[in-house]
Protein backbone atom coordinates (compact mmCIF):
# COMPACT_ATOMS: atom_id res chain seq x y z
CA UNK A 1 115.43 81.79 102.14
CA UNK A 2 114.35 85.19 103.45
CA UNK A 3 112.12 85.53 106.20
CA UNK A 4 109.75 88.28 104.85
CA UNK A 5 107.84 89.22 107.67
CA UNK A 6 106.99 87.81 111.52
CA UNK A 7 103.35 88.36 113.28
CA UNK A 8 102.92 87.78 116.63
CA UNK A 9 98.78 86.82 117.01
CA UNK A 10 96.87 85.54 120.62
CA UNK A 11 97.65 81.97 118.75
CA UNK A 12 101.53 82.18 118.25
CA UNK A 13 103.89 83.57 115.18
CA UNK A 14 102.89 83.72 112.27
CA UNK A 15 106.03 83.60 109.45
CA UNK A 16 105.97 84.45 106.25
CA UNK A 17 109.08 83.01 104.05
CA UNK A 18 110.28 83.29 100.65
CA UNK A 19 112.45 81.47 98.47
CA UNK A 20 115.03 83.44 96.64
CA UNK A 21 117.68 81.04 96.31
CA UNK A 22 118.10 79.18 93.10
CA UNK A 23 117.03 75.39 94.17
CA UNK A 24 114.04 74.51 95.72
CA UNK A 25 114.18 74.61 99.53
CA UNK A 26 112.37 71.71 102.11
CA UNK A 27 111.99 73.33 106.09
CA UNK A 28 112.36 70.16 108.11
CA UNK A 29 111.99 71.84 111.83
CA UNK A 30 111.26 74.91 113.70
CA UNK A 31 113.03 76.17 116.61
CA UNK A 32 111.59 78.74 119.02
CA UNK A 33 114.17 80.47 121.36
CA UNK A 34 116.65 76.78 121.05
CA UNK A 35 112.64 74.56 121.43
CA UNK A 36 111.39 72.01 118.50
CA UNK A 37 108.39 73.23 117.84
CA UNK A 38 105.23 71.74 115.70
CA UNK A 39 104.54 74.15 113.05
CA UNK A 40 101.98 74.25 109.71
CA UNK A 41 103.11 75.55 106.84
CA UNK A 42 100.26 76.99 103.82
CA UNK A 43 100.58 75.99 101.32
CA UNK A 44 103.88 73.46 101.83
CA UNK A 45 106.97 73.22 103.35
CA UNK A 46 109.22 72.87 100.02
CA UNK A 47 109.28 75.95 98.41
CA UNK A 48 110.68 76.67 94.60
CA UNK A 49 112.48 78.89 93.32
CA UNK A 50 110.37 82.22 94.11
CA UNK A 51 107.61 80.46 96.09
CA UNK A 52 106.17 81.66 99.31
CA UNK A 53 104.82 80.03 102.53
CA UNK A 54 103.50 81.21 105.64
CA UNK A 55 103.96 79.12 108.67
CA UNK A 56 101.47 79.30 111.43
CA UNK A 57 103.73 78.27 114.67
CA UNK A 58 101.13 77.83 118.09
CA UNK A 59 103.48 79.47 120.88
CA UNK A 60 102.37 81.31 124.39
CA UNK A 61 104.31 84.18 123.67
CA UNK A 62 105.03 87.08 126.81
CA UNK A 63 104.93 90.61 125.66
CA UNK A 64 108.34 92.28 125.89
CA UNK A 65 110.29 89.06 125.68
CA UNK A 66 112.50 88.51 122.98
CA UNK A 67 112.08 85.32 120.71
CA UNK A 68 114.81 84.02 117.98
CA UNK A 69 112.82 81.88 114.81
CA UNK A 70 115.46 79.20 113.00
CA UNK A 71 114.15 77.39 110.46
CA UNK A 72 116.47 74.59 109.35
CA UNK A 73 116.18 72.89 105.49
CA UNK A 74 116.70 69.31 104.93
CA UNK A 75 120.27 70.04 103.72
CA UNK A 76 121.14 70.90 107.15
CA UNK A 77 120.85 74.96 106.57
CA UNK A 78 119.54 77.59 109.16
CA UNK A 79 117.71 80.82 108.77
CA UNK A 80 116.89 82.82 111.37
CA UNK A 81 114.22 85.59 112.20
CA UNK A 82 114.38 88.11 114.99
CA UNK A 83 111.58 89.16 117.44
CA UNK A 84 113.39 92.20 119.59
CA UNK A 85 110.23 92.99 121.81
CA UNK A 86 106.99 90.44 121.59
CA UNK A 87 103.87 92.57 120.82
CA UNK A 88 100.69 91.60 119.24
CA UNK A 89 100.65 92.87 115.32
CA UNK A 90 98.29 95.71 114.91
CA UNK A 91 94.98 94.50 112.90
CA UNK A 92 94.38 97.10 110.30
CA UNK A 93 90.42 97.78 111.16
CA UNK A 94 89.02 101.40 110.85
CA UNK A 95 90.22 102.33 114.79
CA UNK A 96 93.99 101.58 114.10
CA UNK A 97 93.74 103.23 110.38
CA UNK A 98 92.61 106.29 111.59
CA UNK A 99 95.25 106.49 114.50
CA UNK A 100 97.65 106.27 112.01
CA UNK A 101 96.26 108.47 110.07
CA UNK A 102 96.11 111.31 112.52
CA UNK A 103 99.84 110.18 113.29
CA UNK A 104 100.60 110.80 110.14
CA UNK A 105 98.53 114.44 109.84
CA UNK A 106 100.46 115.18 112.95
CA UNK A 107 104.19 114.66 111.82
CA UNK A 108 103.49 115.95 107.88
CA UNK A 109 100.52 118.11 107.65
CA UNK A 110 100.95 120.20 110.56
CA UNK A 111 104.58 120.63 110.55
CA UNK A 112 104.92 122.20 107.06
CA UNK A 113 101.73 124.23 107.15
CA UNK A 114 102.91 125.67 109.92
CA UNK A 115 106.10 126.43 108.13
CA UNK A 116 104.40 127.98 105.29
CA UNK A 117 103.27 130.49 107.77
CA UNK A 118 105.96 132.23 107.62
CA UNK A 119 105.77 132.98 104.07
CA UNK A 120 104.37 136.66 104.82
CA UNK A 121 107.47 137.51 107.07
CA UNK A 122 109.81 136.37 104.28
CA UNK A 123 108.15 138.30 101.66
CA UNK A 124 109.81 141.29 103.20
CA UNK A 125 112.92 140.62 102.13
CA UNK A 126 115.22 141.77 99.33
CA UNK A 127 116.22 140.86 96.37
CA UNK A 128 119.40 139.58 97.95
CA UNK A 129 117.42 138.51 101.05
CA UNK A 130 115.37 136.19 98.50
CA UNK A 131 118.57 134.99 97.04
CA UNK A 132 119.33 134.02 100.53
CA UNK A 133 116.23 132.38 101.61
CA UNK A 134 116.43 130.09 97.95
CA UNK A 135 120.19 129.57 99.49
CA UNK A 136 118.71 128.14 102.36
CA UNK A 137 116.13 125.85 100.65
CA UNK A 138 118.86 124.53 98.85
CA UNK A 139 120.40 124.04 102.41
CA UNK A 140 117.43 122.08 103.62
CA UNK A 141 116.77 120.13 100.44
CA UNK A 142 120.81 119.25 100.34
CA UNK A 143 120.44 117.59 103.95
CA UNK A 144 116.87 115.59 103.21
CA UNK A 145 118.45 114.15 99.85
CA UNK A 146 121.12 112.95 101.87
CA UNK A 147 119.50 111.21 105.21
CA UNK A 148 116.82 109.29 102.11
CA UNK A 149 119.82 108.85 100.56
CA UNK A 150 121.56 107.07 103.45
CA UNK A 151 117.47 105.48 105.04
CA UNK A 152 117.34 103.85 101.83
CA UNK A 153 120.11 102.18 101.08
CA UNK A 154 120.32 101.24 105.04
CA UNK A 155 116.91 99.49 104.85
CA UNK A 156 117.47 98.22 100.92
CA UNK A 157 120.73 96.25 102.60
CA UNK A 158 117.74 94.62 104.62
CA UNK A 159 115.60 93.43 101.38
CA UNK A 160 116.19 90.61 99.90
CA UNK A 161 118.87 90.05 98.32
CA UNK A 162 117.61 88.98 94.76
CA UNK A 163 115.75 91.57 94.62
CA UNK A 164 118.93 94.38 94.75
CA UNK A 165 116.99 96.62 97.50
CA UNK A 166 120.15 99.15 97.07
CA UNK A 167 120.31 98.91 93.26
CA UNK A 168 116.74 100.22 93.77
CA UNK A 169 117.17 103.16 95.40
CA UNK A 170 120.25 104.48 93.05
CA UNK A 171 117.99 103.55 90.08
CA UNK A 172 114.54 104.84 91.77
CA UNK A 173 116.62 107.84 92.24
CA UNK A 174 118.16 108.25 88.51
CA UNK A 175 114.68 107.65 87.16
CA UNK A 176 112.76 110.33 88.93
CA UNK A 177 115.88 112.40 88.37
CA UNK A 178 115.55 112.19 84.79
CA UNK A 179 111.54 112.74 84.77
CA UNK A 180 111.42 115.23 86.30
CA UNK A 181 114.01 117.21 84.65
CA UNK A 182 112.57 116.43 80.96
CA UNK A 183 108.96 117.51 82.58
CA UNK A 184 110.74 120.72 83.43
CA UNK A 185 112.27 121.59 80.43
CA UNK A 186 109.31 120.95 78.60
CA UNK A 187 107.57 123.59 80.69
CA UNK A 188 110.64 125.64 80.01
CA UNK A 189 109.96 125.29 76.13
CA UNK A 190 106.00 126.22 76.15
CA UNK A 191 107.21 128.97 79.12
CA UNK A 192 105.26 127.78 81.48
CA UNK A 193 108.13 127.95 84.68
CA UNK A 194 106.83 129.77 87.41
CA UNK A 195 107.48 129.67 91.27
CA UNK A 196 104.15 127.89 91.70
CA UNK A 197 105.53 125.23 89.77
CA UNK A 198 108.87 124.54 91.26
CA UNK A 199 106.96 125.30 94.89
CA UNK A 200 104.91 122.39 94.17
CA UNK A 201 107.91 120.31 92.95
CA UNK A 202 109.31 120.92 96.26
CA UNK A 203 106.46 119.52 98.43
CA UNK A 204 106.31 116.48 95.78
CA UNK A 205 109.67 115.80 96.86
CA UNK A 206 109.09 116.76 100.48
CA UNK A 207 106.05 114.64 100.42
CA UNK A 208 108.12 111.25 99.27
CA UNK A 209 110.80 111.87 101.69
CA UNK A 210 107.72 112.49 104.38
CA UNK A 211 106.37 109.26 103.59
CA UNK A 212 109.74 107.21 104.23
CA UNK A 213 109.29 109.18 107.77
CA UNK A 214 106.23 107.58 107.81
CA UNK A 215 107.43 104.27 106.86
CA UNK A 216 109.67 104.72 109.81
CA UNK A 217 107.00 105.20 112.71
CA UNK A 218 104.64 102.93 111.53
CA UNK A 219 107.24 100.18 111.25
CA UNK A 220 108.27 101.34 114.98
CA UNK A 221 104.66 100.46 116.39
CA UNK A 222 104.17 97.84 114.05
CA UNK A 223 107.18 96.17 116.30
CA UNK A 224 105.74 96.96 119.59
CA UNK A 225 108.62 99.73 120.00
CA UNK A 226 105.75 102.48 121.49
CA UNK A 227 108.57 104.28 122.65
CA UNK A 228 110.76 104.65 119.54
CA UNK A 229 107.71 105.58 117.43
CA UNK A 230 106.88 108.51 119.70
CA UNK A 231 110.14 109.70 119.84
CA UNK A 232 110.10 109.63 115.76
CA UNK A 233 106.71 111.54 116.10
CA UNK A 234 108.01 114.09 118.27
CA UNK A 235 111.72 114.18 116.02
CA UNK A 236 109.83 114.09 112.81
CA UNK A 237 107.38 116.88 113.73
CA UNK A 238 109.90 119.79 114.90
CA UNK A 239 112.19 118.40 112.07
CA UNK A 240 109.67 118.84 109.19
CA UNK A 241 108.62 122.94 110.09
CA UNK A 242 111.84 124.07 108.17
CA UNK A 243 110.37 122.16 105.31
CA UNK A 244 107.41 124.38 104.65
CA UNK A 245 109.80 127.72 104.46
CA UNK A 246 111.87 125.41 102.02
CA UNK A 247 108.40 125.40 100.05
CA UNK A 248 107.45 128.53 100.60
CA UNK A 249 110.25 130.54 99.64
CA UNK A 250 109.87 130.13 95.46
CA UNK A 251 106.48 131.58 95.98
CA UNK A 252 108.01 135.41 97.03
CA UNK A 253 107.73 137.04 94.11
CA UNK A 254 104.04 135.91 93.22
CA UNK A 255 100.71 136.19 94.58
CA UNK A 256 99.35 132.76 95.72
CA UNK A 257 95.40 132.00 97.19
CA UNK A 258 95.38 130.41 100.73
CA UNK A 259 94.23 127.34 98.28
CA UNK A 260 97.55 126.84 97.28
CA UNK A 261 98.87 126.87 100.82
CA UNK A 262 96.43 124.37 101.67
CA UNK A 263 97.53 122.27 98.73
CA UNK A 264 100.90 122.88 99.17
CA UNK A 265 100.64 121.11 103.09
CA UNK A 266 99.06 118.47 101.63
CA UNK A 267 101.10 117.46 98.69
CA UNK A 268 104.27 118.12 101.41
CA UNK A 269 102.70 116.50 104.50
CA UNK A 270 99.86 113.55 102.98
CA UNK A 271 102.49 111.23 102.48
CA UNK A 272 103.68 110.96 105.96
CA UNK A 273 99.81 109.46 106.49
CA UNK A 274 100.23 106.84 103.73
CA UNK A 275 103.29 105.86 105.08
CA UNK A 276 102.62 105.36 108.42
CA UNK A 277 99.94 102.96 107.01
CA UNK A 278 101.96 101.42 104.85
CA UNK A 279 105.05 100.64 107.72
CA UNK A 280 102.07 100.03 110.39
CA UNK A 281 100.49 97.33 108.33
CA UNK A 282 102.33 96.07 105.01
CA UNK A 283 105.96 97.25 105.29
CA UNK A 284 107.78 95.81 102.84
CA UNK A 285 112.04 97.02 102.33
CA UNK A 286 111.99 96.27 98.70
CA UNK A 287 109.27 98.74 98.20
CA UNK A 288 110.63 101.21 100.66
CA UNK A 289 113.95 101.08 99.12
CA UNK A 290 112.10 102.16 95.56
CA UNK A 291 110.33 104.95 97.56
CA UNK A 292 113.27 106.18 99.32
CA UNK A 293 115.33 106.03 96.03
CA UNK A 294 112.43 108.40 94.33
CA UNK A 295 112.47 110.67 96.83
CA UNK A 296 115.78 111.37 96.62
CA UNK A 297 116.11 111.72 93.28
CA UNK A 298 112.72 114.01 93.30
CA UNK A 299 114.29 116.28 95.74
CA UNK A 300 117.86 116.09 93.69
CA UNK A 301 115.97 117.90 90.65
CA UNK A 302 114.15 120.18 92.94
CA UNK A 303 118.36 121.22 94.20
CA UNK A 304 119.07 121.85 90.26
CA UNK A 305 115.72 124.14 89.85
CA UNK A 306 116.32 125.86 92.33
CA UNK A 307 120.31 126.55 91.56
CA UNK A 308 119.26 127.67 87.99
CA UNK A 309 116.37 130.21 89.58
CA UNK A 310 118.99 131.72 91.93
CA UNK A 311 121.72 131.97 88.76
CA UNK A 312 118.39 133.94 86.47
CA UNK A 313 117.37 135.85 88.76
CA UNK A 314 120.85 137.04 89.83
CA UNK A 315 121.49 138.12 86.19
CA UNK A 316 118.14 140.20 85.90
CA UNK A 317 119.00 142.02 89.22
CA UNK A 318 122.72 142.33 88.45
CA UNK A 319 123.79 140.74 91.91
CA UNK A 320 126.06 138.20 92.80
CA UNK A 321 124.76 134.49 92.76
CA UNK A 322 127.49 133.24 95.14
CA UNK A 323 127.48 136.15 98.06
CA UNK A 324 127.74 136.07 101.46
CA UNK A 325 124.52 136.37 102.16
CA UNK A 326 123.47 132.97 100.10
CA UNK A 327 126.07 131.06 101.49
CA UNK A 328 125.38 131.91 105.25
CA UNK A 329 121.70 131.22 103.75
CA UNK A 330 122.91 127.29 102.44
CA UNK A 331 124.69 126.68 105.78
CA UNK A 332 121.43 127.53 107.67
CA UNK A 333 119.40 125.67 106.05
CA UNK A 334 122.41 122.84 106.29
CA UNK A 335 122.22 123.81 110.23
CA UNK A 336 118.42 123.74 110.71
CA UNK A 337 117.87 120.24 109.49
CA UNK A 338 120.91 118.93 111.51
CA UNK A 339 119.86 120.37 114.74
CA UNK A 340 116.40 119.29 114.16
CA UNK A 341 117.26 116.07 113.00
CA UNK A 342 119.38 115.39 116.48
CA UNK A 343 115.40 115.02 118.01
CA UNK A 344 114.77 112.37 115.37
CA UNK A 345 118.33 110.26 116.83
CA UNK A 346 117.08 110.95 120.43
């Protein structure tokens, strides 16, 4: 059995289990921190293969205490569910949705708007100086693919285990992978490639790695951890402004509206809203592990644009594709998302 999820109510726990073993399964008792303890289950206590209950337990739980769930099956087995820090489960009314929601403006929205900003001061560059600042994207792209990389199979080892939460995430990423590169070479047949285009590929990818951060905080004060969810608000936030010049920076040799800047912070920074929605109120790691898995994969293809826009436009110009300058511009962009990220891990 997997214990799916645990909410902690004014009347006691509330479990919700799942059956993923291959016989059916009977819970004869429930034990509360080593306590027998009465318990209803909806709709039954023998579960199938696949079946789900919930079980209502009646407890006078403390906030900030820890609490340890076994249940134990006829056949003598016991499964066990974790409560780190008692408090109460966040109702999802309009109050809490749109806390979360500015939460979520906060750490995606703002962040890479506010790196977009700086579009007008890269714009001044050269043509090697925009080889460099593509360098660095590819930097900051290489780092993000990595750390969703490395979230989701971390939190796809926590899914179920029928359910192959880390197969997910390497075939979530393959999949979007492959999409997106035969979307991209179709444009590349009708010629219809432009920066625009692989600017707004970027924030797509951006955007699904945004909403794993997301995931992340709303999970955090979903728990009752206050304190580790601010900390990921104030890690997240200074760690996503290097991710709007990572969008930006395709856009230098065009002409775009302040409409698609505005679009641009949404596509990049929305996300992070419906995440923290998602991890505040229905977190689930097999689905997280998908989105993690096509996020990465999203921001894989974004890597290979970008490497074949560097190589073209260092033919046209006649300049070297691997310089100095683009390689001091890949280990910045390496360098700003590992500094930043070191506020996320405080």
């Amino acid at each position: 059995m997997d214990i799916e999820k645990i909410t902690l109510t004014d009347e006691g726990f509330t479990v919700k289990v799942l059956n993923t073993g291959p016989d059916s399964v009977s819970i004869a008792q429930v034990i509360v921190n080593d306590a027998f303890w009465n318990a209803t289950f909806r709709p039954s206590q023998t579960l199938n293969r696949l079946d789900q209950t919930v079980i209502d337990i009646p407890y006078g739980w403390v906030e900030g205490d820890p609490y340890t769930i076994n249940l134990i099956t006829t056949n003598g087995l016991i499964f066990s569910g974790e409560v780190p820090i008692a408090a109460k489960t966040p109702v999802a009314d309009a109050s809490r949705f749109a806390q979360y929601a500015l939460i979520g403006f906060y750490v995606g929205v703002v962040p890479v708007g506010l790196g977009l900003l700086w579009f007008p001061f890269l714009r001044r560059f050269s043509d090697k100086g925009v080889q460099g600042i593509l360098a660095l994207t590819i930097g900051l792209l290489f780092f993000l693919v990595i750390d969703t990389f490395n979230e989701g199979l971390e939190i796809g080892a926590t899914a179920p285990s029928l359910f192959q939460g880390t197969g997910l995430v390497w075939f979530g990423a393959l999949l979007s992978f492959l999409f997106l590169l035969a979307l991209d070479q179709g444009n590349q047949l009708k010629g219809k490639t432009s920066g625009k285009q692989i600017a707004y590929k970027i924030a797509g990818g951006i955007g699904l790695h945004n909403l794993g951060e997301g995931l992340a905080i709303g999970a955090a004060f979903a728990a009752g951890e206050a304190a580790l969810g601010t900390f990921l608000i104030i890690g997240f936030t200074l760690h996503n402004v290097t991710e709007g010049v990572g969008i930006a920076s395709p856009l230098l040799k065009e002409q775009p509206s302040w409409k698609t800047f505005l679009a641009l912070a949404i596509v990049g920074g929305a996300p992070a809203i419906i995440g923290t929605w998602i991890g505040g109120f229905i977190y689930n790691p097999t689905f997280a592990s998908l989105f993690f898995g096509i996020g990465a994969g999203a921001i894989a293809q974004v890597i290979y644009s970008i490497g074949r826009m560097i190589l073209k436009e260092a033919e046209k110009k006649n300049i070297a594709a691997v310089s100095w300058t683009n390689l001091v511009g890949l280990t910045l962009g390496l360098l700003l998302m590992y500094v930043t990220a070191l506020f996320v891990s405080a």
